[in-house]
Protein backbone atom coordinates (compact mmCIF):
# COMPACT_ATOMS: atom_id res chain seq x y z
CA UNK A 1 -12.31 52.55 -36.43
CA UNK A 2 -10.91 49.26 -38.14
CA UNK A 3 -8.41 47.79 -35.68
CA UNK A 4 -5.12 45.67 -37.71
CA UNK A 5 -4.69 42.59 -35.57
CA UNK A 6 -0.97 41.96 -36.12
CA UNK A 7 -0.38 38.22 -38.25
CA UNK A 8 1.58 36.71 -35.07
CA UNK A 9 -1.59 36.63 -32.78
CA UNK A 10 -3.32 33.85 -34.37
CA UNK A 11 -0.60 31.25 -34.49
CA UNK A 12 0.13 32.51 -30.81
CA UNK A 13 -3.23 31.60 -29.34
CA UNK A 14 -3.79 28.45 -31.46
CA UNK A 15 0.04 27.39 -29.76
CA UNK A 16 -1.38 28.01 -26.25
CA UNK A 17 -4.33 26.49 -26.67
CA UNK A 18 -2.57 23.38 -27.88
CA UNK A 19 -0.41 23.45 -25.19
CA UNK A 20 -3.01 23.93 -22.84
CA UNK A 21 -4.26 20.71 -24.07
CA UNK A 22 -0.99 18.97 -24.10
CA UNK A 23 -0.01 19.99 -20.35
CA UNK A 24 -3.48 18.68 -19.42
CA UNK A 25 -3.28 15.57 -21.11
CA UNK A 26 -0.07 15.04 -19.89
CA UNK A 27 -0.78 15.94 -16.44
CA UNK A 28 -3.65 13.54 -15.90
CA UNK A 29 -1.58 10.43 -17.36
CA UNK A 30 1.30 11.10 -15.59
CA UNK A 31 -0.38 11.47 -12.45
CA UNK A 32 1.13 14.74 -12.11
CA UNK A 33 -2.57 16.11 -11.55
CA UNK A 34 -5.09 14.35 -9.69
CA UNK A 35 -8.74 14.14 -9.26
CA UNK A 36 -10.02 14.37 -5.90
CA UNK A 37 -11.76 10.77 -6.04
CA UNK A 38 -8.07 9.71 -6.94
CA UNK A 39 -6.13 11.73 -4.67
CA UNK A 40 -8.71 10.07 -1.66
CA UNK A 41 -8.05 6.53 -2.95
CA UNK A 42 -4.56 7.24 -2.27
CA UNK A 43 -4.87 9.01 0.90
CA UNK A 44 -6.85 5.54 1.58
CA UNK A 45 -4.32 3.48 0.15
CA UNK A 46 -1.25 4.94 1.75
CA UNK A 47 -3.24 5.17 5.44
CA UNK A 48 -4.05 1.46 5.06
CA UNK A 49 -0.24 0.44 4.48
CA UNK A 50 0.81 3.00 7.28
CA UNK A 51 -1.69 0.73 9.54
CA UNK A 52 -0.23 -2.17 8.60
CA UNK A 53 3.36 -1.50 8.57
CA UNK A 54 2.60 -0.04 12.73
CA UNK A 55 0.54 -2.98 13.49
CA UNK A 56 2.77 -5.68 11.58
CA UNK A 57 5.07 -5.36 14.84
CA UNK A 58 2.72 -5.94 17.54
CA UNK A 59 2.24 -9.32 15.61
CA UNK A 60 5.38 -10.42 15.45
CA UNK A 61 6.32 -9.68 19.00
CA UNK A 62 2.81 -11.76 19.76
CA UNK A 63 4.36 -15.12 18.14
CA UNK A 64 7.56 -13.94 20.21
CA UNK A 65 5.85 -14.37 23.30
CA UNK A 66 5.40 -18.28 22.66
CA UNK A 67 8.49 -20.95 24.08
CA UNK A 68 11.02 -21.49 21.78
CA UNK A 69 10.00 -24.81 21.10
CA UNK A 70 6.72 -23.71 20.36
CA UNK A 71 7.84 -20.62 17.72
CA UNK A 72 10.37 -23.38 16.12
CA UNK A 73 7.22 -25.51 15.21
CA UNK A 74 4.80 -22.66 14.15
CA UNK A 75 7.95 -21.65 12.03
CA UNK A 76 8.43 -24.91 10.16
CA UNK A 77 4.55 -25.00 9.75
CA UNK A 78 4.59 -22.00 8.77
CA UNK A 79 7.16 -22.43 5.56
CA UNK A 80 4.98 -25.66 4.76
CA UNK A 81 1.73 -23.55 4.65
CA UNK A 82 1.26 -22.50 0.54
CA UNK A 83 2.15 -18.78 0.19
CA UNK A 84 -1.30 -17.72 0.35
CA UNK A 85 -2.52 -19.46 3.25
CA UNK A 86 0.65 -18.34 5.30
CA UNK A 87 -1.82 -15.21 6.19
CA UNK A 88 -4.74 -17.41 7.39
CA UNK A 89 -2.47 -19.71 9.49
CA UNK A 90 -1.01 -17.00 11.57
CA UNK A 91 -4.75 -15.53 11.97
CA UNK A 92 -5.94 -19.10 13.58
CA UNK A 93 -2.97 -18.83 15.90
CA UNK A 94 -4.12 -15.57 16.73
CA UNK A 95 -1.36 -13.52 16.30
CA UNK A 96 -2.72 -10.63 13.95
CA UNK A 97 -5.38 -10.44 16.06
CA UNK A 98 -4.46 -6.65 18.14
CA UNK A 99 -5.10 -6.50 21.87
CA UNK A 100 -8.38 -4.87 22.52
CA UNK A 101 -9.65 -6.57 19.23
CA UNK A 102 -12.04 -9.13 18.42
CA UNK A 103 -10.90 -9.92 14.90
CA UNK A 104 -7.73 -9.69 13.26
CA UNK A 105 -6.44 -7.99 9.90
CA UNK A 106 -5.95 -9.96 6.65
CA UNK A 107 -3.52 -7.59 5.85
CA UNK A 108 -1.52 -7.69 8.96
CA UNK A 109 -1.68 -11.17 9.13
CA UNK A 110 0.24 -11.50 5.71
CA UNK A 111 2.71 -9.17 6.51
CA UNK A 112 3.53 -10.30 9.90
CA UNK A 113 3.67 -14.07 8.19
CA UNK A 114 6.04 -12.67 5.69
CA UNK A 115 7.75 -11.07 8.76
CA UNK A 116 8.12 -14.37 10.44
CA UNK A 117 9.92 -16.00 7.89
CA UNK A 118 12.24 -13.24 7.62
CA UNK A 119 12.81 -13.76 11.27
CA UNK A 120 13.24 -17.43 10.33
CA UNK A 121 15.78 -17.25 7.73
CA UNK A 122 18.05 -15.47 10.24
CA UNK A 123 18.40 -18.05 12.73
């Protein structure tokens, strides 16, 4: 019993096994498939900024609570601190620093300083 295996079959497999290749290669680079390590970095990632973003807020409305005086002049200090210190200035006033808390968030405290100065600008 000899069996004819038609000529189209071998071009055929070679083609999806190629394109196998292809979709996978493709997949991975364009992050359109994920490895689990990945997909919990971002999961991480994402939860962090989520965090942030809620608890961003709470600082803000912190400084809020100061007289007006007192915001105007943690303001202008504030826009004289260098960029990256802005962060570490509103941690010593204690502003990032959650109720319930005993330290405060590096994160938080940048974006609430870069939510101050927004706050500033609109005056």
């Amino acid at each position: 019993m000899n069996l004819e295996i038609p000529k189209w079959i071998k071009p055929a497999v070679w083609g999806g096994i190629v394109g196998a290749v292809l979709i996978t290669i493709i997949g991975f680079s364009a992050d359109w498939v994920v490895t689990t390590g990945t997909a919990d970095t971002q999961a991480e990632r994402r939860a962090e900024q989520a965090v942030v973003a809620s608890l961003t807020p709470i600082c803000v409305a912190q400084f809020k609570k100061a007289a007006q005086e007192a915001r105007a002049t943690h303001l202008a200090a504030l826009q004289k601190e260098d960029s990256w210190m802005r962060g570490d200035y509103v941690e010593k006033q204690g502003w990032a620093t959650m109720p319930g808390s005993k330290e405060s968030s590096d994160e938080v405290a940048e974006a609430c300083a870069e939510e101050l100065l927004k706050f500033s600008k609109k005056k």
